[in-house]
C-alpha atoms as a PDB file:
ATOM      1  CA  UNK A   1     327.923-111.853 -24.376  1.00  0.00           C
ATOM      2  CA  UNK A   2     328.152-108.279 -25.426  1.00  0.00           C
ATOM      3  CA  UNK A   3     329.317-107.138 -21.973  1.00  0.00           C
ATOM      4  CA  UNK A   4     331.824-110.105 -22.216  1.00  0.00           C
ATOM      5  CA  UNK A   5     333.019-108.933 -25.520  1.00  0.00           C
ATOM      6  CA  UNK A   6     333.586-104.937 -24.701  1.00  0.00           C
ATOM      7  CA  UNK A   7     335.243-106.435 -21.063  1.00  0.00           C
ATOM      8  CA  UNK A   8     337.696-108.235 -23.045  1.00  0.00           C
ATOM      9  CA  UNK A   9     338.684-105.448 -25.731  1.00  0.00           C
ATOM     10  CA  UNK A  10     339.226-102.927 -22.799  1.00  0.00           C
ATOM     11  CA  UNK A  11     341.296-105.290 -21.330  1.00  0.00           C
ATOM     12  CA  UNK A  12     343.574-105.838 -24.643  1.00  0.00           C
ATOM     13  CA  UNK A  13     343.489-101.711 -24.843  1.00  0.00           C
ATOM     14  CA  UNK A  14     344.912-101.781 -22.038  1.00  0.00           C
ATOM     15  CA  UNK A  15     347.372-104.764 -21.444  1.00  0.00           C
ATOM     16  CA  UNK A  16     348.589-102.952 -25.332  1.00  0.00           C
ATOM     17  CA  UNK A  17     349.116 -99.224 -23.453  1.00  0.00           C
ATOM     18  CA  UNK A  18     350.956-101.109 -20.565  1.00  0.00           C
ATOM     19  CA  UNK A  19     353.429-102.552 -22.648  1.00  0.00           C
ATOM     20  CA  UNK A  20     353.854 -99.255 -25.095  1.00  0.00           C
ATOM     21  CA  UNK A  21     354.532 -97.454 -21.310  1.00  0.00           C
ATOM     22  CA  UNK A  22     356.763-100.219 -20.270  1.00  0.00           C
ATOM     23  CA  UNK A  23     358.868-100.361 -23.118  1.00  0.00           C
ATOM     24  CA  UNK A  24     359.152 -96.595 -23.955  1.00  0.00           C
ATOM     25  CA  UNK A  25     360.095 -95.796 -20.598  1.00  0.00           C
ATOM     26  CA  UNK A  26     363.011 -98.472 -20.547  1.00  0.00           C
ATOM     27  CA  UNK A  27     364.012 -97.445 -23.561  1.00  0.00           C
ATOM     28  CA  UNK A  28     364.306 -93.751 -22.854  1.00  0.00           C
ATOM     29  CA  UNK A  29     364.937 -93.834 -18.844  1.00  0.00           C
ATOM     30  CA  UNK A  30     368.729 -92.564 -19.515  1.00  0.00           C
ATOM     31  CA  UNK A  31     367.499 -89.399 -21.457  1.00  0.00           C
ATOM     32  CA  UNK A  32     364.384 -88.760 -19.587  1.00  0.00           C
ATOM     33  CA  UNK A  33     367.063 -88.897 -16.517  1.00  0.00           C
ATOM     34  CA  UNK A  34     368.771 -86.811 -17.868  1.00  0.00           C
ATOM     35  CA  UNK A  35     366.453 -84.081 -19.232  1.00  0.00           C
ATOM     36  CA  UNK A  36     364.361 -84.461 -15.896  1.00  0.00           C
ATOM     37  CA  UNK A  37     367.708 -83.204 -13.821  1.00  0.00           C
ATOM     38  CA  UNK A  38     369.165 -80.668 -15.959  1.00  0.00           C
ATOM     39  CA  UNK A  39     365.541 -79.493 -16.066  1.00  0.00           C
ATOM     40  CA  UNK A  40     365.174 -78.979 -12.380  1.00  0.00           C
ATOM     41  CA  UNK A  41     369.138 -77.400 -12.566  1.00  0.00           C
ATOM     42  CA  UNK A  42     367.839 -75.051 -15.091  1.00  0.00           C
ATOM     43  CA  UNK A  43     364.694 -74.210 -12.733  1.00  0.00           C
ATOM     44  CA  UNK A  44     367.103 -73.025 -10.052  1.00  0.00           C
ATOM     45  CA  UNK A  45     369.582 -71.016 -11.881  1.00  0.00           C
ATOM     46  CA  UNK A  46     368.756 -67.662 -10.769  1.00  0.00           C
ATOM     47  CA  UNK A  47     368.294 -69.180  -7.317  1.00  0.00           C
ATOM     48  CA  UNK A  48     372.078 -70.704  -7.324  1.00  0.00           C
ATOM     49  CA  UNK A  49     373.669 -67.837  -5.109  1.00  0.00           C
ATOM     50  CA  UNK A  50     376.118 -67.278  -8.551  1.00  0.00           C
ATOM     51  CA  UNK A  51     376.932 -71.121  -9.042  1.00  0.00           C
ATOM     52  CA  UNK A  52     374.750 -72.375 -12.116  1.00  0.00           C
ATOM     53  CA  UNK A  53     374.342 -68.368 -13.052  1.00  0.00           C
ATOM     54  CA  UNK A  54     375.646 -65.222 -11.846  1.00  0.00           C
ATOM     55  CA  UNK A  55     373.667 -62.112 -11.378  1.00  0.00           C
ATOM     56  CA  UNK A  56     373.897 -59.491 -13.809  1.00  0.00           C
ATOM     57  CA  UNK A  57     375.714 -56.960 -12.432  1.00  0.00           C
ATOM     58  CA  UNK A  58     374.770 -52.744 -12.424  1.00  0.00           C
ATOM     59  CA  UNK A  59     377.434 -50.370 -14.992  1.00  0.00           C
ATOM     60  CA  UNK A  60     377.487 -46.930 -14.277  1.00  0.00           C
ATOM     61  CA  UNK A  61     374.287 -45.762 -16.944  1.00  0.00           C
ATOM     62  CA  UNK A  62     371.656 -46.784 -18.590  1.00  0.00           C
ATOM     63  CA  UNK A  63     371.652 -44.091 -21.204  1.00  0.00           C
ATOM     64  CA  UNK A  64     372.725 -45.654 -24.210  1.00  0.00           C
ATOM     65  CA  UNK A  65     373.733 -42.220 -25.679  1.00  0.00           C
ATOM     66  CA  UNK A  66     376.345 -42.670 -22.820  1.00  0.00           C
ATOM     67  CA  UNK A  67     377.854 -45.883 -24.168  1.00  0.00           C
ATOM     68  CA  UNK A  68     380.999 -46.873 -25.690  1.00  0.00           C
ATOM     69  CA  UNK A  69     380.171 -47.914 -29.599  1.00  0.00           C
ATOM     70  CA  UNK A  70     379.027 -52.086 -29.771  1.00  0.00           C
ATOM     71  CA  UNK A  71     382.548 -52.486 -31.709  1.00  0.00           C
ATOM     72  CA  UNK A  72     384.674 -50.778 -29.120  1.00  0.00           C
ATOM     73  CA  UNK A  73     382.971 -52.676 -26.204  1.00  0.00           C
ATOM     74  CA  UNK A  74     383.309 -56.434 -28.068  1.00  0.00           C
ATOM     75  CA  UNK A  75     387.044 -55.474 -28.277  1.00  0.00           C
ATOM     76  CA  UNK A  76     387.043 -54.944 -24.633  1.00  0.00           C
ATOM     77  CA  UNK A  77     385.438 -58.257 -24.074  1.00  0.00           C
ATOM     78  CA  UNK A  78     387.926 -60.267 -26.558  1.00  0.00           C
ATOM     79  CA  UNK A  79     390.678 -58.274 -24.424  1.00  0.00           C
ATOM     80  CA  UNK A  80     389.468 -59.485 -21.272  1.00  0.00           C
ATOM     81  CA  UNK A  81     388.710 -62.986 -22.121  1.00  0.00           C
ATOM     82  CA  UNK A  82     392.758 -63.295 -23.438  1.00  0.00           C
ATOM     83  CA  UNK A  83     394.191 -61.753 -20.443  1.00  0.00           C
ATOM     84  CA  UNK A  84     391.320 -64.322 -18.343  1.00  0.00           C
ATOM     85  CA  UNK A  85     391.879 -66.993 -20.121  1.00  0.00           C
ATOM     86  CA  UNK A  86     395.483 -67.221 -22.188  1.00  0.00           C
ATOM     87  CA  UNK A  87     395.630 -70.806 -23.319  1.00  0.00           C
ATOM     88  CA  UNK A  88     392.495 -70.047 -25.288  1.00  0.00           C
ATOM     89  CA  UNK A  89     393.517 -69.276 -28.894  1.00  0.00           C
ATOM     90  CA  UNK A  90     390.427 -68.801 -30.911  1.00  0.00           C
ATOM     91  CA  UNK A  91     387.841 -67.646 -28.835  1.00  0.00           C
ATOM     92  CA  UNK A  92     384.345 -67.662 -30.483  1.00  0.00           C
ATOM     93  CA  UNK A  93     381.632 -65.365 -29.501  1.00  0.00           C
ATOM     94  CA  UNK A  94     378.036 -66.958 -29.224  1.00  0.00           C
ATOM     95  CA  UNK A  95     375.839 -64.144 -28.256  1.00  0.00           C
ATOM     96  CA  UNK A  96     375.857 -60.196 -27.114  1.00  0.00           C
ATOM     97  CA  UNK A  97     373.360 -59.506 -24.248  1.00  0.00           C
ATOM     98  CA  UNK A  98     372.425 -55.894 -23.662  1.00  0.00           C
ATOM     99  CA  UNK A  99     370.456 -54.988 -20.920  1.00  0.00           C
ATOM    100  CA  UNK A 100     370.224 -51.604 -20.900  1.00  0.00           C
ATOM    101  CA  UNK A 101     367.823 -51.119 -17.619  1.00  0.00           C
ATOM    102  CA  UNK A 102     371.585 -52.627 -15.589  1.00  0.00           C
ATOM    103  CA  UNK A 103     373.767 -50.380 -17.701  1.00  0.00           C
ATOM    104  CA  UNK A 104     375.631 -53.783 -18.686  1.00  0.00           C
ATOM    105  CA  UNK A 105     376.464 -56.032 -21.808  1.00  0.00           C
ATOM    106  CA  UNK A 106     377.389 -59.259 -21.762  1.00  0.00           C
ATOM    107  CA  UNK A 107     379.345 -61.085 -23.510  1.00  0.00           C
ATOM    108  CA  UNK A 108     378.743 -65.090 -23.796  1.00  0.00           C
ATOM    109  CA  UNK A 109     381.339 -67.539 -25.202  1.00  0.00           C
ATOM    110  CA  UNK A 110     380.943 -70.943 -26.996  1.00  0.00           C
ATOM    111  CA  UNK A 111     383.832 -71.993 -24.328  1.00  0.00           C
ATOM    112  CA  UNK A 112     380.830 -71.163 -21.763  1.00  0.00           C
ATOM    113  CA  UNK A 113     382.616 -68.232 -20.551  1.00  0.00           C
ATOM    114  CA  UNK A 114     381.164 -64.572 -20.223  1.00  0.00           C
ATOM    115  CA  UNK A 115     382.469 -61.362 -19.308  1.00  0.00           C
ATOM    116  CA  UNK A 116     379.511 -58.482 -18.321  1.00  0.00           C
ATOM    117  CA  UNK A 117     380.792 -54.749 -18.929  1.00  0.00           C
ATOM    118  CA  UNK A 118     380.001 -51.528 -18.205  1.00  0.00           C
ATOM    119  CA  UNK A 119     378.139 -50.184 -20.867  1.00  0.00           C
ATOM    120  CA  UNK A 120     379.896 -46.613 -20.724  1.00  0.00           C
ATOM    121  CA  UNK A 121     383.104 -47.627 -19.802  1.00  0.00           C
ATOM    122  CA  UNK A 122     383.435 -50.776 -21.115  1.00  0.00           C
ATOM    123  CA  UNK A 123     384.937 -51.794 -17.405  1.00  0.00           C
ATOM    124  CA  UNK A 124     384.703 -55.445 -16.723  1.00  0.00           C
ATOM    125  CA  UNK A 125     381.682 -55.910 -14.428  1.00  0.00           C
ATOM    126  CA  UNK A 126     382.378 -59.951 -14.177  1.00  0.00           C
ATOM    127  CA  UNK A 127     383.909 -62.554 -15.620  1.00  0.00           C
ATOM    128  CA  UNK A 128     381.734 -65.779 -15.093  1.00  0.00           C
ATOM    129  CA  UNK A 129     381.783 -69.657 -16.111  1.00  0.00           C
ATOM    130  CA  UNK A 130     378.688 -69.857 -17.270  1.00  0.00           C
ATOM    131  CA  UNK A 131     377.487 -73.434 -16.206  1.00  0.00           C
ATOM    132  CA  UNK A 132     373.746 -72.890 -16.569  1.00  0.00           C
ATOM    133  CA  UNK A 133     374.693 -72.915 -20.173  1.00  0.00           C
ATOM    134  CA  UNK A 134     376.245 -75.955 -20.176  1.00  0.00           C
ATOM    135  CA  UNK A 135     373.356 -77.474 -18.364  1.00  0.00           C
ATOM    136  CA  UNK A 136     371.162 -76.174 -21.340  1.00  0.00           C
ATOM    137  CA  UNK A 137     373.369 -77.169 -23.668  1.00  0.00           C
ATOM    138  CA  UNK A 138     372.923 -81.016 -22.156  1.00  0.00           C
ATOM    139  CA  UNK A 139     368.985 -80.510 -21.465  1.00  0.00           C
ATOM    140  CA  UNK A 140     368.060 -80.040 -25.494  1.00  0.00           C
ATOM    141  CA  UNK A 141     371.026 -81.942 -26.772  1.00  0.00           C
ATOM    142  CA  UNK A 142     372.720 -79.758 -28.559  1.00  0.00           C
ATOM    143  CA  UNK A 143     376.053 -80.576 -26.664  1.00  0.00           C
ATOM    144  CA  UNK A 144     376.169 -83.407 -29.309  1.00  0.00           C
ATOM    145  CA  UNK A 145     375.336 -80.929 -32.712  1.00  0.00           C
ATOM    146  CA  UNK A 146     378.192 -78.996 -30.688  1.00  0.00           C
ATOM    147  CA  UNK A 147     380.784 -81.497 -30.462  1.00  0.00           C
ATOM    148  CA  UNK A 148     379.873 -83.368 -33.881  1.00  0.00           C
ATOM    149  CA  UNK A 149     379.103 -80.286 -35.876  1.00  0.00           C
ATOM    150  CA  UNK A 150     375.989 -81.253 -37.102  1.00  0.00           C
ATOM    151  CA  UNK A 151     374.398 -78.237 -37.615  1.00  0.00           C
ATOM    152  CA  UNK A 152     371.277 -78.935 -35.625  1.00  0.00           C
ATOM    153  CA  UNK A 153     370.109 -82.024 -36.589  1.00  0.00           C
ATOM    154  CA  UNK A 154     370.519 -84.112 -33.360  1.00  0.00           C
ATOM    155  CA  UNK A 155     368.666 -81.387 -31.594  1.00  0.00           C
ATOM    156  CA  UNK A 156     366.131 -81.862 -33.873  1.00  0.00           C
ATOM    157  CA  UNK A 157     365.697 -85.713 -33.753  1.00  0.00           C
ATOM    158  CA  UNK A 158     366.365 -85.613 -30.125  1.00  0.00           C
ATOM    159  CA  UNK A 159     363.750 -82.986 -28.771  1.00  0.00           C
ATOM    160  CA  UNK A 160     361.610 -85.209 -31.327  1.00  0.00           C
ATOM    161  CA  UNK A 161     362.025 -87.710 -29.762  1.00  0.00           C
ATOM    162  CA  UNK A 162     361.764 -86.649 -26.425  1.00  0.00           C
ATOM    163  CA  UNK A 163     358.755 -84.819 -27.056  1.00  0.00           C
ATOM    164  CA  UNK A 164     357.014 -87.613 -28.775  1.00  0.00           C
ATOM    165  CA  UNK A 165     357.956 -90.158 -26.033  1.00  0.00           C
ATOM    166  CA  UNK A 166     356.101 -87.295 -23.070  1.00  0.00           C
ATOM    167  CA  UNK A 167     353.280 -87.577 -24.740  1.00  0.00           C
ATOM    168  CA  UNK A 168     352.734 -91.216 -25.589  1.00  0.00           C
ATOM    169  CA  UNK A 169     353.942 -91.391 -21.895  1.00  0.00           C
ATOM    170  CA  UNK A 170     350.957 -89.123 -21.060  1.00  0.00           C
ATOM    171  CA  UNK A 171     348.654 -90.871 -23.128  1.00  0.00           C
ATOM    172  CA  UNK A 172     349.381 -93.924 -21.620  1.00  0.00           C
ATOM    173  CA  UNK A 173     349.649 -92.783 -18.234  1.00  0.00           C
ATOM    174  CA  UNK A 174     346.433 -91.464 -18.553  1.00  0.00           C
ATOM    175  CA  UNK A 175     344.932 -94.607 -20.247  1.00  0.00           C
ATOM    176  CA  UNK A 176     346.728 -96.579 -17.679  1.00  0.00           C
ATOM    177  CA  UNK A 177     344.844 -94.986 -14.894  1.00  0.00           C
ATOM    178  CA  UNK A 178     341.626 -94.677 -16.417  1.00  0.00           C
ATOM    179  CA  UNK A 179     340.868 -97.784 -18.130  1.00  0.00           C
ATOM    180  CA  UNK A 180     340.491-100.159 -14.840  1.00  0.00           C
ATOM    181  CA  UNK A 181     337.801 -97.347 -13.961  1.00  0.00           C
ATOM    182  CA  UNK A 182     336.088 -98.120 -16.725  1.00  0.00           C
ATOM    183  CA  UNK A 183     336.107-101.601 -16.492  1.00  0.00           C
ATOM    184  CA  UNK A 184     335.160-101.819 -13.274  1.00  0.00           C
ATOM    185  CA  UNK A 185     332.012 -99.513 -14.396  1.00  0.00           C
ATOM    186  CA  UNK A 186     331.411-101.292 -16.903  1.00  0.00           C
ATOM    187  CA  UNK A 187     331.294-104.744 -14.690  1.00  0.00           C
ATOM    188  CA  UNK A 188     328.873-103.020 -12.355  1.00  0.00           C
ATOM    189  CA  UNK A 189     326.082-102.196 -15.036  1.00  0.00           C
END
């Protein structure tokens, strides 16, 4: 009757984990969709040949004794960004990228636009749409703090979320796999 008993829990455990499986996956399949695809866009970006991410391009030193001042270069990238791109009014700078082993800066929009110049000239190297960004931007869901302004917070929940949902899916997965080995173990002794 033991046997009977323990048979019958595992069973329950498991018929329990099916269902938690089941329903978190239809509930999420849109976002896991989505995070699955942007993920494996992300994975390719430096692979693209320039379409998801272009390739940083070489200025003319590395010293950085050579270079124009930080100030005089983000002028030069404003500059180049209005003459690229006149219908933009107010232009907002996300990040400055110096990599001094290419000699280059770059220069990364909110718009998801980027110029890359020459370090000691301040030339313009490139001027990219940078869709890799984007892509990112989509993967962790802060395209929605973006557009809604909410500082954050739907990031927050959502990579939650997300994260939380990967591992009750690996839990049970795992379960899901493993408990009918048990029980058929446990049958056989």
């Amino acid at each position: 009757m033991r046997k009977k008993d323990s048979r019958k829990r595992q069973a329950k455990i498991l018929r329990v984990f099916r269902k938690i499986h089941r329903v978190t996956g239809a509930t999420l399949f849109i976002f896991f969709f989505v995070i699955s695809t942007t993920g494996f866009l992300l994975g390719w970006k430096k692979n693209s040949n320039d379409l998801l991410l272009s390739k940083t391009y070489e200025g003319s030193s590395i010293e950085l004794s050579d270079w124009l001042s930080l100030e005089e270069l983000h002028k030069k990238a404003f500059g180049y960004m209005k003459d690229s791109l006149p219908d933009q009014s107010s232009l907002k700078l996300d990040r400055i990228d110096v990599r001094k082993s290419k000699g280059t800066v770059k220069f990364v929009f909110e718009n998801y636009y980027g110029v890359q110049l020459d370090g000691k000239t301040g030339d313009l190297l490139h001027f990219e749409r940078r869709r890799a960004d984007f892509i990112e931007n989509i993967h962790d869901g802060s395209i929605l703090d973006n557009f809604l302004g909410t500082n954050g917070y739907i990031k927050l929940i959502y990579t939650n979320v997300m994260g939380i949902a990967l591992l009750t899916f690996t839990i049970t997965g795992f379960w899901l796999w493993y408990g009918p080995k048990r029980m058929r173990r446990t049958a056989k002794t």
